[in-house]
C-alpha atoms as a PDB file:
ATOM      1  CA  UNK A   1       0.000   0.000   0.000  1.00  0.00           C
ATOM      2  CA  UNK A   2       1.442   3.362  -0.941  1.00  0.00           C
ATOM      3  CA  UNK A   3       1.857   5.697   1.729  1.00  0.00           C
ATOM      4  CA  UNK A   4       1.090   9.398   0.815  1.00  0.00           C
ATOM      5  CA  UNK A   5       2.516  12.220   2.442  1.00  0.00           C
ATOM      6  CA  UNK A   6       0.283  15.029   3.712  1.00  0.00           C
ATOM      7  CA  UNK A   7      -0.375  18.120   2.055  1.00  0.00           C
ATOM      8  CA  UNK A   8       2.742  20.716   3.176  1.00  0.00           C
ATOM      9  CA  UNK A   9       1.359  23.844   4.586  1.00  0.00           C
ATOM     10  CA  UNK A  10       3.779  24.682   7.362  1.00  0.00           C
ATOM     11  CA  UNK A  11       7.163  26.440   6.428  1.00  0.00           C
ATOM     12  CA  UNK A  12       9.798  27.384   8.439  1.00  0.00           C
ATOM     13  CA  UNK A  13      12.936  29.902   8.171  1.00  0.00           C
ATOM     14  CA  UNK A  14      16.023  29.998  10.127  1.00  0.00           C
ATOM     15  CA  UNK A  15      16.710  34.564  10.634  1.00  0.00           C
ATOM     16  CA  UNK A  16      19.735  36.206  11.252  1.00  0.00           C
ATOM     17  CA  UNK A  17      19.973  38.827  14.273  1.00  0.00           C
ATOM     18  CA  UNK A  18      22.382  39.535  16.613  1.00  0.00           C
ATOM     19  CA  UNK A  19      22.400  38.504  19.949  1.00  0.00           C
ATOM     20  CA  UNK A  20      22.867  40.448  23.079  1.00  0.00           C
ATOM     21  CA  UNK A  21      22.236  39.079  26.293  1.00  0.00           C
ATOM     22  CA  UNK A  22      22.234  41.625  29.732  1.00  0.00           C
ATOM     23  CA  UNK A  23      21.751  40.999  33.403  1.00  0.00           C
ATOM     24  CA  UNK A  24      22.043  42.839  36.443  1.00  0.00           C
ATOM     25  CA  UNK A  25      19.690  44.502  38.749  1.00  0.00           C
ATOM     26  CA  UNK A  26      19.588  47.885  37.257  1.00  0.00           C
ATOM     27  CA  UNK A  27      19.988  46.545  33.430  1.00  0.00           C
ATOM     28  CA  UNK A  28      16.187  46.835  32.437  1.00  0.00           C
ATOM     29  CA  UNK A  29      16.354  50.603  34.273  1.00  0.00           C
ATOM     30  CA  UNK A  30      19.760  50.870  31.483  1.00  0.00           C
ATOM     31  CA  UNK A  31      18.268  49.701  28.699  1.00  0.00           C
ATOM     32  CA  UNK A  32      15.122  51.630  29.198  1.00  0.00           C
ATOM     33  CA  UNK A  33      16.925  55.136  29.007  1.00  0.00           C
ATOM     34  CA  UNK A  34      17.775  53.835  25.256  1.00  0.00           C
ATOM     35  CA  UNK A  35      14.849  52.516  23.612  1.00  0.00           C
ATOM     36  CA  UNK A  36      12.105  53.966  22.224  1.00  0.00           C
ATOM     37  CA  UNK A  37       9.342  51.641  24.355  1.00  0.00           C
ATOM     38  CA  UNK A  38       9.074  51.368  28.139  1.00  0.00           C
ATOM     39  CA  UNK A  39       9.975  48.253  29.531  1.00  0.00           C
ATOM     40  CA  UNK A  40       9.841  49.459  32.960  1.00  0.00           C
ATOM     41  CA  UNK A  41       7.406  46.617  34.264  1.00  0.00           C
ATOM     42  CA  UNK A  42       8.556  43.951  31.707  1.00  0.00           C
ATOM     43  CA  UNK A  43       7.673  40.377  33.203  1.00  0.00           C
ATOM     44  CA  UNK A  44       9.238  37.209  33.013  1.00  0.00           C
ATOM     45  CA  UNK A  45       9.212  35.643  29.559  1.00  0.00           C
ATOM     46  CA  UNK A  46       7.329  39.402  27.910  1.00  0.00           C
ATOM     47  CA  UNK A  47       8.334  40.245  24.667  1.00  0.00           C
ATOM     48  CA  UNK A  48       8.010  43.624  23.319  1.00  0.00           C
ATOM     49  CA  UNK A  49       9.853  45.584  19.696  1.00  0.00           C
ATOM     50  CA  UNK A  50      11.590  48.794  20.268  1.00  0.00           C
ATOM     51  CA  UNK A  51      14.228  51.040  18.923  1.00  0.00           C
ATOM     52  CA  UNK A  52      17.688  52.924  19.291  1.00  0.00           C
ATOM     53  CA  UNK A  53      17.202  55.972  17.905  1.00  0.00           C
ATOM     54  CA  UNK A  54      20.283  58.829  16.833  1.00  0.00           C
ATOM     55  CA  UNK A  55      20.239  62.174  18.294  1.00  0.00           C
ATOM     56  CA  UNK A  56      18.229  62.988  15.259  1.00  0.00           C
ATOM     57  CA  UNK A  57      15.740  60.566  15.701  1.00  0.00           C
ATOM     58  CA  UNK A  58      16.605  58.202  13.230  1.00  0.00           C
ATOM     59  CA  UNK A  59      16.559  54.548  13.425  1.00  0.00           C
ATOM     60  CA  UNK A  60      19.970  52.564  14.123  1.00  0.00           C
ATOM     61  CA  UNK A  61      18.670  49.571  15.373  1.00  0.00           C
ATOM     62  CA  UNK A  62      15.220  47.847  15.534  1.00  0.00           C
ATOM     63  CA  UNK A  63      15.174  45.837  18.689  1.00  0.00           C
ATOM     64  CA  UNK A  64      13.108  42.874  20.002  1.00  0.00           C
ATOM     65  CA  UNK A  65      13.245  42.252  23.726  1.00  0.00           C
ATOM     66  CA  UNK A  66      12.212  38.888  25.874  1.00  0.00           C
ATOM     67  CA  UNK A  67      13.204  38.784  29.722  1.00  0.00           C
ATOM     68  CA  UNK A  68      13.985  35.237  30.312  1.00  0.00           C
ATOM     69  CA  UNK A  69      14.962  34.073  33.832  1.00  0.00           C
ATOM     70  CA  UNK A  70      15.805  37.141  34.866  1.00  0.00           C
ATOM     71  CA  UNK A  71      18.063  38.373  32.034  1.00  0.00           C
ATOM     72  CA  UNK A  72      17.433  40.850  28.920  1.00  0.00           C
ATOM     73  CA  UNK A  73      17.518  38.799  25.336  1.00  0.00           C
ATOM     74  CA  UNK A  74      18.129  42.194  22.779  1.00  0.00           C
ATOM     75  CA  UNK A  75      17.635  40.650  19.197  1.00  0.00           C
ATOM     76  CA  UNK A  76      18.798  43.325  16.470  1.00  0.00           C
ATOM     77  CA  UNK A  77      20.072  43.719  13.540  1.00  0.00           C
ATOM     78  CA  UNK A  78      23.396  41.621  12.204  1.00  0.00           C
ATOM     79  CA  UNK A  79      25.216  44.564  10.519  1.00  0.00           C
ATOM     80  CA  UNK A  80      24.866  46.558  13.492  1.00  0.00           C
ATOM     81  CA  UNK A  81      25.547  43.989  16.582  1.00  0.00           C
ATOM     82  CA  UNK A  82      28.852  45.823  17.501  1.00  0.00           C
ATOM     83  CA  UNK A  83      28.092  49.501  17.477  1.00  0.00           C
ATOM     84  CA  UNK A  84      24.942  48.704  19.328  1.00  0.00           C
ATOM     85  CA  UNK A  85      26.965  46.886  22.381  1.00  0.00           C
ATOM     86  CA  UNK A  86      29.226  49.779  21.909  1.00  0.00           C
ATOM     87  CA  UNK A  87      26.712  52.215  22.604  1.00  0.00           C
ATOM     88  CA  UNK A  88      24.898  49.941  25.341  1.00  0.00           C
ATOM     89  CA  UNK A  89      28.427  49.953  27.313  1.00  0.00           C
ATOM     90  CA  UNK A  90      29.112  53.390  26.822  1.00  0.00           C
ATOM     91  CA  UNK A  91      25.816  54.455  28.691  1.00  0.00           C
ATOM     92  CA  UNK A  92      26.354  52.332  31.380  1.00  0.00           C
ATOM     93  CA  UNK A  93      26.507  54.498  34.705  1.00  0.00           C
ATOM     94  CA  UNK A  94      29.913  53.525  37.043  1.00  0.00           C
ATOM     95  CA  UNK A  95      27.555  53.087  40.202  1.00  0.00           C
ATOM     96  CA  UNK A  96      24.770  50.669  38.243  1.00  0.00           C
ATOM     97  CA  UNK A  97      24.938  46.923  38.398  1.00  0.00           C
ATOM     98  CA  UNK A  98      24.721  45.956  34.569  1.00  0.00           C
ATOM     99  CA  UNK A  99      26.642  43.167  32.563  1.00  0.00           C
ATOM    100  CA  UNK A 100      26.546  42.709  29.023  1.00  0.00           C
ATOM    101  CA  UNK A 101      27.275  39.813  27.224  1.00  0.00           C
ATOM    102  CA  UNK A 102      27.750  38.962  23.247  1.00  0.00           C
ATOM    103  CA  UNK A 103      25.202  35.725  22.475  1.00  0.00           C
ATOM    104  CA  UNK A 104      26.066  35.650  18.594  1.00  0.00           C
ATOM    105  CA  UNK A 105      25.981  32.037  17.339  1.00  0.00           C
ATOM    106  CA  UNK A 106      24.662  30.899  20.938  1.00  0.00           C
ATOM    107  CA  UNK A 107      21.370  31.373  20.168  1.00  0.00           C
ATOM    108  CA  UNK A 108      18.993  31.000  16.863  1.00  0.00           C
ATOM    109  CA  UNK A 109      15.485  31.940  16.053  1.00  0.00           C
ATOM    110  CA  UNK A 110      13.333  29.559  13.581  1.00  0.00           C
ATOM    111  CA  UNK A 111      10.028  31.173  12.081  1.00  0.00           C
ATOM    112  CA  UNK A 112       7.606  28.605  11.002  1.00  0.00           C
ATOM    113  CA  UNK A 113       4.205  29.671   9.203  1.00  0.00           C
ATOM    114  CA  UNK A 114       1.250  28.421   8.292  1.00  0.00           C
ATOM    115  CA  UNK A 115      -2.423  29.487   7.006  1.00  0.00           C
ATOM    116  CA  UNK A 116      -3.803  28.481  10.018  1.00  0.00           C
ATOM    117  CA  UNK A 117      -2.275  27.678  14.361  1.00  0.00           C
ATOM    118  CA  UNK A 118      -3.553  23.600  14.515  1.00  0.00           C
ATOM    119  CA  UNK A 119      -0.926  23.174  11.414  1.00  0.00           C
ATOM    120  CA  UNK A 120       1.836  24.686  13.595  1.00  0.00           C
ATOM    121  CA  UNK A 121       0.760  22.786  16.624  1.00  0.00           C
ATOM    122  CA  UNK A 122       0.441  19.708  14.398  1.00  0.00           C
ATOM    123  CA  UNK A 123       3.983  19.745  14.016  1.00  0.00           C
ATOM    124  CA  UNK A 124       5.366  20.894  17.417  1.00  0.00           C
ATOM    125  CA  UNK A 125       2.695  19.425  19.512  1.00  0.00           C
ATOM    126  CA  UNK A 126      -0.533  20.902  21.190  1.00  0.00           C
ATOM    127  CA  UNK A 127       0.440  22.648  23.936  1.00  0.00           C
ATOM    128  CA  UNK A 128       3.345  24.309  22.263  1.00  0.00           C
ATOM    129  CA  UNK A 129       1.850  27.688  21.534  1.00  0.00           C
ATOM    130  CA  UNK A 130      -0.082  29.691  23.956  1.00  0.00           C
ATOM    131  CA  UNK A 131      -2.738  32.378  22.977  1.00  0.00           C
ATOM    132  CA  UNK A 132      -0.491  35.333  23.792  1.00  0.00           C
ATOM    133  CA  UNK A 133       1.340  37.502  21.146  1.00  0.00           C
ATOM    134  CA  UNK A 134       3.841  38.951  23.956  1.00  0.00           C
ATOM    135  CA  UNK A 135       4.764  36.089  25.802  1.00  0.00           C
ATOM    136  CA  UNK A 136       6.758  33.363  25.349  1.00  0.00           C
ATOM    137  CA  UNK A 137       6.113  29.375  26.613  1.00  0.00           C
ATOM    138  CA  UNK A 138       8.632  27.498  27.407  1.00  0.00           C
ATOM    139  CA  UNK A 139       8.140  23.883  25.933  1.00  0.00           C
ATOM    140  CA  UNK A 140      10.820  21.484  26.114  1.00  0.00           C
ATOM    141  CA  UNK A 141      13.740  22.812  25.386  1.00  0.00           C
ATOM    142  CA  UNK A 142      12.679  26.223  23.430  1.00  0.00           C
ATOM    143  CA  UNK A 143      10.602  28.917  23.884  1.00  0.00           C
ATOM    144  CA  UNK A 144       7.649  29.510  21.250  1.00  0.00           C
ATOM    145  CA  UNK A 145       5.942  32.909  20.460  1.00  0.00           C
ATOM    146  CA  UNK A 146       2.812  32.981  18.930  1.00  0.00           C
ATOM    147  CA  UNK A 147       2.212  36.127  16.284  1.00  0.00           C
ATOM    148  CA  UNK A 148      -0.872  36.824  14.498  1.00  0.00           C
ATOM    149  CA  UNK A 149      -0.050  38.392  10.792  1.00  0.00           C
ATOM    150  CA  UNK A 150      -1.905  39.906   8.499  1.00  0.00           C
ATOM    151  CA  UNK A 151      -2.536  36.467   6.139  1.00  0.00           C
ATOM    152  CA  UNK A 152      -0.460  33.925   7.824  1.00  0.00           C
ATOM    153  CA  UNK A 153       0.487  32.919  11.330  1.00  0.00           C
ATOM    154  CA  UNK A 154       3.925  32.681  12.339  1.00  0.00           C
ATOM    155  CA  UNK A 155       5.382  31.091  15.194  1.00  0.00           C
ATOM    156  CA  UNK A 156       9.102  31.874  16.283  1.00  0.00           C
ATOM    157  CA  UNK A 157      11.159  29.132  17.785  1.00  0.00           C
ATOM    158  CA  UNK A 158      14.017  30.666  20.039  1.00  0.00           C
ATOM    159  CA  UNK A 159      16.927  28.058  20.522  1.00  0.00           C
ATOM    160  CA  UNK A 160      19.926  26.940  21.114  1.00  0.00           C
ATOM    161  CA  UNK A 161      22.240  27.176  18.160  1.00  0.00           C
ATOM    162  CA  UNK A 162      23.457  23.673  18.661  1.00  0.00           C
ATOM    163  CA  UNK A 163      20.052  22.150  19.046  1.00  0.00           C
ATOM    164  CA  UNK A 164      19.093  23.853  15.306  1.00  0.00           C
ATOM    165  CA  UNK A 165      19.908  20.352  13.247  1.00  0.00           C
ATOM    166  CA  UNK A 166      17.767  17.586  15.616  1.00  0.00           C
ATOM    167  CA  UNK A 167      14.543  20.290  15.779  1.00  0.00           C
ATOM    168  CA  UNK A 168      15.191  21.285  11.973  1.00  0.00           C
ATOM    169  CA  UNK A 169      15.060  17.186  11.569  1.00  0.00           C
ATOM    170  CA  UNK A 170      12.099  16.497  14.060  1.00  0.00           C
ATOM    171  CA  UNK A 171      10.064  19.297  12.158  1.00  0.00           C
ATOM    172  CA  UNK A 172      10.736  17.773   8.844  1.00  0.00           C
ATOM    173  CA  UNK A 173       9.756  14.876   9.722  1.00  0.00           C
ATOM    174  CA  UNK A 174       6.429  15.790  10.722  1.00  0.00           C
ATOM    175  CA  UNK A 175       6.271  18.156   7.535  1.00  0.00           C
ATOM    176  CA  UNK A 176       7.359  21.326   7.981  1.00  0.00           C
ATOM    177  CA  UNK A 177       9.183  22.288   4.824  1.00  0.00           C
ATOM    178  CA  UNK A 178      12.359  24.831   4.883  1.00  0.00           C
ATOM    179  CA  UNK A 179      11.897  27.762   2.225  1.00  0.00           C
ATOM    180  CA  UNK A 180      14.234  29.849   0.410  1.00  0.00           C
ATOM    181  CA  UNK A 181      15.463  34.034   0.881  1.00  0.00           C
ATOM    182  CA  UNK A 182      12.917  34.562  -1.835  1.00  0.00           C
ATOM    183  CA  UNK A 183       9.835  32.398  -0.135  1.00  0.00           C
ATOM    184  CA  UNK A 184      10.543  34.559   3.603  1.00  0.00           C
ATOM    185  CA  UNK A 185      10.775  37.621   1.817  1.00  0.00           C
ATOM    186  CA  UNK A 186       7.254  37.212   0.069  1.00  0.00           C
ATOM    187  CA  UNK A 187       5.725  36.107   3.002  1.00  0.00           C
ATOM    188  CA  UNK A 188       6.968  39.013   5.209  1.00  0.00           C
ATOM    189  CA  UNK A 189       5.907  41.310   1.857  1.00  0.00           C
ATOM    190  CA  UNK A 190       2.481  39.896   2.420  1.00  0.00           C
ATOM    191  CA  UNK A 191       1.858  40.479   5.991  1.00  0.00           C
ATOM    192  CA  UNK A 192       4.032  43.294   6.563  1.00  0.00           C
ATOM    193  CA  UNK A 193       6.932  42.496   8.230  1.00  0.00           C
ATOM    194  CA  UNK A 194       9.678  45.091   8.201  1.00  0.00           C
ATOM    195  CA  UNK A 195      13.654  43.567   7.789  1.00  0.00           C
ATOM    196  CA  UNK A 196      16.880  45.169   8.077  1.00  0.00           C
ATOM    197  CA  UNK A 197      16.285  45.754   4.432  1.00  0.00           C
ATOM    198  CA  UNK A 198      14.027  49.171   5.709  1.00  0.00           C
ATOM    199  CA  UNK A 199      15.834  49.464   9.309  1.00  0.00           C
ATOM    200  CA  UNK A 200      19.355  49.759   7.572  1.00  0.00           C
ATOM    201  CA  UNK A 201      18.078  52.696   5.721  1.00  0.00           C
ATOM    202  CA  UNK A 202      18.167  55.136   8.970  1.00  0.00           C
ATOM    203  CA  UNK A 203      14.360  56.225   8.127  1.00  0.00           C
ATOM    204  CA  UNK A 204      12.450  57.919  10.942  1.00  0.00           C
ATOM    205  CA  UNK A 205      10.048  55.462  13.007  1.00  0.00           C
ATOM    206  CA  UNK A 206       6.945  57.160  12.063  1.00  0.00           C
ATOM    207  CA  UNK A 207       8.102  56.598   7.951  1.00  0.00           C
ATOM    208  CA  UNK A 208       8.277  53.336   9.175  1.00  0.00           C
ATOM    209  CA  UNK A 209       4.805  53.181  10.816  1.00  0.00           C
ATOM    210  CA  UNK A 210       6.172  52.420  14.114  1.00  0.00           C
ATOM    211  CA  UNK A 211       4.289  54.499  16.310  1.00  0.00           C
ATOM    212  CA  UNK A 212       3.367  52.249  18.699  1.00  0.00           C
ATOM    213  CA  UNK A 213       6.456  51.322  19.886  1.00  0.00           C
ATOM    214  CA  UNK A 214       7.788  54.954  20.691  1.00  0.00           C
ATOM    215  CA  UNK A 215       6.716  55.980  24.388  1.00  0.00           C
ATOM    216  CA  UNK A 216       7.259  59.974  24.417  1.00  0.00           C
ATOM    217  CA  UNK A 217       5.697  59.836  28.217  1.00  0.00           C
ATOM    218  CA  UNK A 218       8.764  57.620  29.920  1.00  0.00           C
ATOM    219  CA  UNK A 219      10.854  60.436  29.525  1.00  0.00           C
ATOM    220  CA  UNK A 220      13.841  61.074  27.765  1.00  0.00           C
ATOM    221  CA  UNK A 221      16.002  58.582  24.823  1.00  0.00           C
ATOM    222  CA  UNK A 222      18.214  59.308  22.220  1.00  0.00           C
ATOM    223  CA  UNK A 223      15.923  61.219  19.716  1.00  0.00           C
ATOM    224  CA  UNK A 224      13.140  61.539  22.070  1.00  0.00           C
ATOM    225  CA  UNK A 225      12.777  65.011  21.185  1.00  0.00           C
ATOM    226  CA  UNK A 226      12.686  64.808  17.040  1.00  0.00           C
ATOM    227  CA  UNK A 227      10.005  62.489  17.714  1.00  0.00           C
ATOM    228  CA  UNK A 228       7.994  65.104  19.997  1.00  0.00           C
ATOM    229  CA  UNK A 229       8.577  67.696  17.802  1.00  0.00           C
ATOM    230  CA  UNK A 230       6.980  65.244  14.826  1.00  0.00           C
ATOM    231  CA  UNK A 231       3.997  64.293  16.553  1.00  0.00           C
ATOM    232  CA  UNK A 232       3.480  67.847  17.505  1.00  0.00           C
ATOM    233  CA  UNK A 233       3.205  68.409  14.012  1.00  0.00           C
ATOM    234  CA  UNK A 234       1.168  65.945  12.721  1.00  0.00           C
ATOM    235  CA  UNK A 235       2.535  65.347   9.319  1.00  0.00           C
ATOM    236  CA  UNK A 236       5.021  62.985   7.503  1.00  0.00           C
ATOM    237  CA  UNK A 237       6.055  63.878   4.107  1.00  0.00           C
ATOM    238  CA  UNK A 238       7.026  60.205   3.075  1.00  0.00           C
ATOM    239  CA  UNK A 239       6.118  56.749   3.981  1.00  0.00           C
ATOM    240  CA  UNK A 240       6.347  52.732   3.298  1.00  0.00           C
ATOM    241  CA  UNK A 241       4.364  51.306   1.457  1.00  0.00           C
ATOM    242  CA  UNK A 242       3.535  47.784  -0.245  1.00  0.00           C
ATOM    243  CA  UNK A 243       3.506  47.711  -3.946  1.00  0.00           C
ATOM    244  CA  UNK A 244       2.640  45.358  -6.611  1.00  0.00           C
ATOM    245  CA  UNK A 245       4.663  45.623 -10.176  1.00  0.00           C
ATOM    246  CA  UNK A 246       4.013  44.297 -13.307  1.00  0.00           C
ATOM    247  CA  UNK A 247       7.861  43.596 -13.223  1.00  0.00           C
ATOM    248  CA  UNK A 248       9.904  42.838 -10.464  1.00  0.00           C
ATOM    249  CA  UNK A 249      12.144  45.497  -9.572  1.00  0.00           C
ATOM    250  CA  UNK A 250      15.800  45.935  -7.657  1.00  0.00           C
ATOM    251  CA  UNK A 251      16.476  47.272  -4.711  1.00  0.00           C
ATOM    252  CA  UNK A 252      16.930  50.820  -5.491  1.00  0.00           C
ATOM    253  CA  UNK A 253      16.237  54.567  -6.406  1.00  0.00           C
ATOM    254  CA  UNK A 254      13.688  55.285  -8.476  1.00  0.00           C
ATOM    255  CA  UNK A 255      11.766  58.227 -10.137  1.00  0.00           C
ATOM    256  CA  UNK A 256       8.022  58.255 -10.051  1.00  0.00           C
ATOM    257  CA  UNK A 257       5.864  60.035 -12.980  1.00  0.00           C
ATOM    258  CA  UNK A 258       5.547  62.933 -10.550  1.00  0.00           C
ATOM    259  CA  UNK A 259       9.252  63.344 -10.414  1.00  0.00           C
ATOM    260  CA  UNK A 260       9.684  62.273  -6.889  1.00  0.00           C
ATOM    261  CA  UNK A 261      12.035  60.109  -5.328  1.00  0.00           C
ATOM    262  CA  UNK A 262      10.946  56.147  -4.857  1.00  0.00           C
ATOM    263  CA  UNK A 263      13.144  54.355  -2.842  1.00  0.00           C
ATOM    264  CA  UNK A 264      12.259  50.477  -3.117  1.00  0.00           C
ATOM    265  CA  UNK A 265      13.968  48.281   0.155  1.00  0.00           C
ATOM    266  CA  UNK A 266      12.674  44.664  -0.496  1.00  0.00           C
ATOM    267  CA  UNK A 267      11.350  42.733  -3.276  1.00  0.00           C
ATOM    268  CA  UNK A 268      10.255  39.969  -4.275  1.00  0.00           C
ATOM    269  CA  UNK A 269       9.087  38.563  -7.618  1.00  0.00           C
ATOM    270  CA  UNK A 270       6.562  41.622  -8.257  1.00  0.00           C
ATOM    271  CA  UNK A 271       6.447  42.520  -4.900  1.00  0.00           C
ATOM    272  CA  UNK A 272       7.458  44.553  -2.023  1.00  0.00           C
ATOM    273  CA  UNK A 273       8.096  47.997  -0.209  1.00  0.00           C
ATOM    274  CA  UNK A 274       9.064  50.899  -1.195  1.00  0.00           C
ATOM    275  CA  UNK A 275       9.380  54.501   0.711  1.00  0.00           C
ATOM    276  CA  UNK A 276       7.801  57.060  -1.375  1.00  0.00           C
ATOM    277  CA  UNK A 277       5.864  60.755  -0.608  1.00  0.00           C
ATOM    278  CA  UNK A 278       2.670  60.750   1.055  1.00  0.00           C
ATOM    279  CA  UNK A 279       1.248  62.837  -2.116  1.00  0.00           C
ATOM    280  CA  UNK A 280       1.586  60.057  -4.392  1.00  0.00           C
ATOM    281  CA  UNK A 281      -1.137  58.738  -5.846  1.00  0.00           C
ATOM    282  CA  UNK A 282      -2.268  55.076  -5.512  1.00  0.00           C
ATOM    283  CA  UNK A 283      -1.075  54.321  -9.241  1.00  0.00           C
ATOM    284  CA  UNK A 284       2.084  55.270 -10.111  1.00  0.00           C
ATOM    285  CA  UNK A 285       4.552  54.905 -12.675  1.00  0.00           C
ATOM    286  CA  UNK A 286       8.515  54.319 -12.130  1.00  0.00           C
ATOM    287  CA  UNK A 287      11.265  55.261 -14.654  1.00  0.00           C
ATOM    288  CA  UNK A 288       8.224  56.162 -17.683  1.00  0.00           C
ATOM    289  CA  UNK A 289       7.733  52.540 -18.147  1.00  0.00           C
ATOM    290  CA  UNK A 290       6.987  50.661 -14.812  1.00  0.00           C
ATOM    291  CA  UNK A 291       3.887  50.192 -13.197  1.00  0.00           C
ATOM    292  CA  UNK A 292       2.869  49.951  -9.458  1.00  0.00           C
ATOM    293  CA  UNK A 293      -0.197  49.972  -7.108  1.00  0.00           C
ATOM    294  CA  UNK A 294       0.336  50.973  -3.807  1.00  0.00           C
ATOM    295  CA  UNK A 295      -1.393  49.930  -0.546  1.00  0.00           C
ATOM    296  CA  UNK A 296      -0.909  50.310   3.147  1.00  0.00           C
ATOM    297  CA  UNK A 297       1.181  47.712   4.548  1.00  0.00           C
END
């Protein structure tokens, strides 16, 4: 009797980020004078994004912080992994109890995705995933978060590096199914997940629609003021945007019909996002001979 295989609907990706790991008791009061969140009552095994910000309130880092056993996880961005440690020491009081430590290659972070949570839990076992979209659960030995997208639902696996190959084998074995650069990217196109592909580009948070996780009531961080001053204002002249091409484009500068700058930070196939003028309309042409519709992310 031949034995079919189910249907694949589960896919998983192994990210890159850098790794910084800080304890101490005054490290979440340290880190907090940084970001662009408040983490001030952050609980055991919480999760929350945030941002280091320049002086003129530009990104430098997009952040995502878990307190695990009584120690700060800081996932960033690769590129950036030493000047951000750099500037983490540097702000380090001489009086405060803070250590920082660099957790590159010690720890990885699998995404696996699916149309629907059963699939996931299918694969990784029913009470694997809680309900929550800021807390971890510990299961075994990893720690799940469940996130709710915009199409999909995506579950991150955090992990230790040298336990990657037996999960990667136990997964596959159930079904899970790696995909490529090109697979990640569309699905993060498709529900709106920003990269280091928009962070790297030193954009302002609100460009980036990432008001939510600036906190201009905890009191002063590095661009703290900018961002005031912005929302004081009320206006943006630019922002990211999704956009669907009848071609697929390169990551790039471009020239819309209106004569205004496009700047396009991820693609895929015809696909992807692009920071472009708030007066734009939502049809545009690029270059006099490319053509792309525009939506919200």
């Amino acid at each position: 009797m031949i034995q079919l295989k189910p249907e694949n609907h589960c896919k998983y990706y192994t990210r890159n980020y850098s790794a910084t790991v800080i304890e101490g008791k005054d490290s979440i009061l340290h880190i907090n004078r940084i970001i662009t969140s408040d983490i001030a009552e952050i609980t055991d095994l919480e999760y929350c994004k945030s941002l280091i910000c320049d002086a003129n309130g530009k990104i430098i880092d997009a952040i995502e912080i878990s307190n695990i056993s009584g120690q700060l996880l800081l996932l960033g961005i690769s590129a950036n992994a030493e000047n951000t440690r750099n500037l983490i020491v540097s702000g380090i009081h001489w009086n405060e109890d803070v250590k920082i430590m660099n957790g590159d290659g010690a720890l990885s972070i699998i995404s696996m995705f699916a149309e629907n949570l059963e699939e996931i839990k299918r694969i990784l076992g029913e009470k694997s995933v809680n309900e929550s979209h800021s807390m971890w659960n510990e299961y075994g030995d990893y720690y799940t978060l469940n996130t709710q997208l915009k199409k999909d639902i995506q579950v991150n696996i955090l992990i230790q590096s040298n336990r990657v190959q037996d999960f990667i084998g136990i997964i596959e074995a159930k079904g899970a199914e790696s995909c490529t650069k090109e697979l990640w990217d569309m699905h993060r196109i498709e529900n709106g997940i920003l990269s280091d592909e928009e962070y790297v580009h030193k954009f302002l948070p609100s460009e980036l629609g990432l008001e939510k996780i600036v906190n201009l009531k905890k009191g002063c961080y590095p661009g703290q003021e900018i961002h005031a001053r912005l929302e004081s204002r009320g206006k943006i002249t630019k922002k990211i945007r999704r956009y669907n091409a009848d071609i697929r484009l390169e990551s790039g500068t471009y020239t819309s019909n209106s004569g205004r700058k496009v700047t396009v930070t991820s693609s895929s196939k015809n696909k992807g996002f692009a920071m472009l003028s708030v007066k734009e309309n939502s049809e545009i042409t690029l270059n006099d001979d490319i053509s792309l519709l525009i939506e919200e992310l």
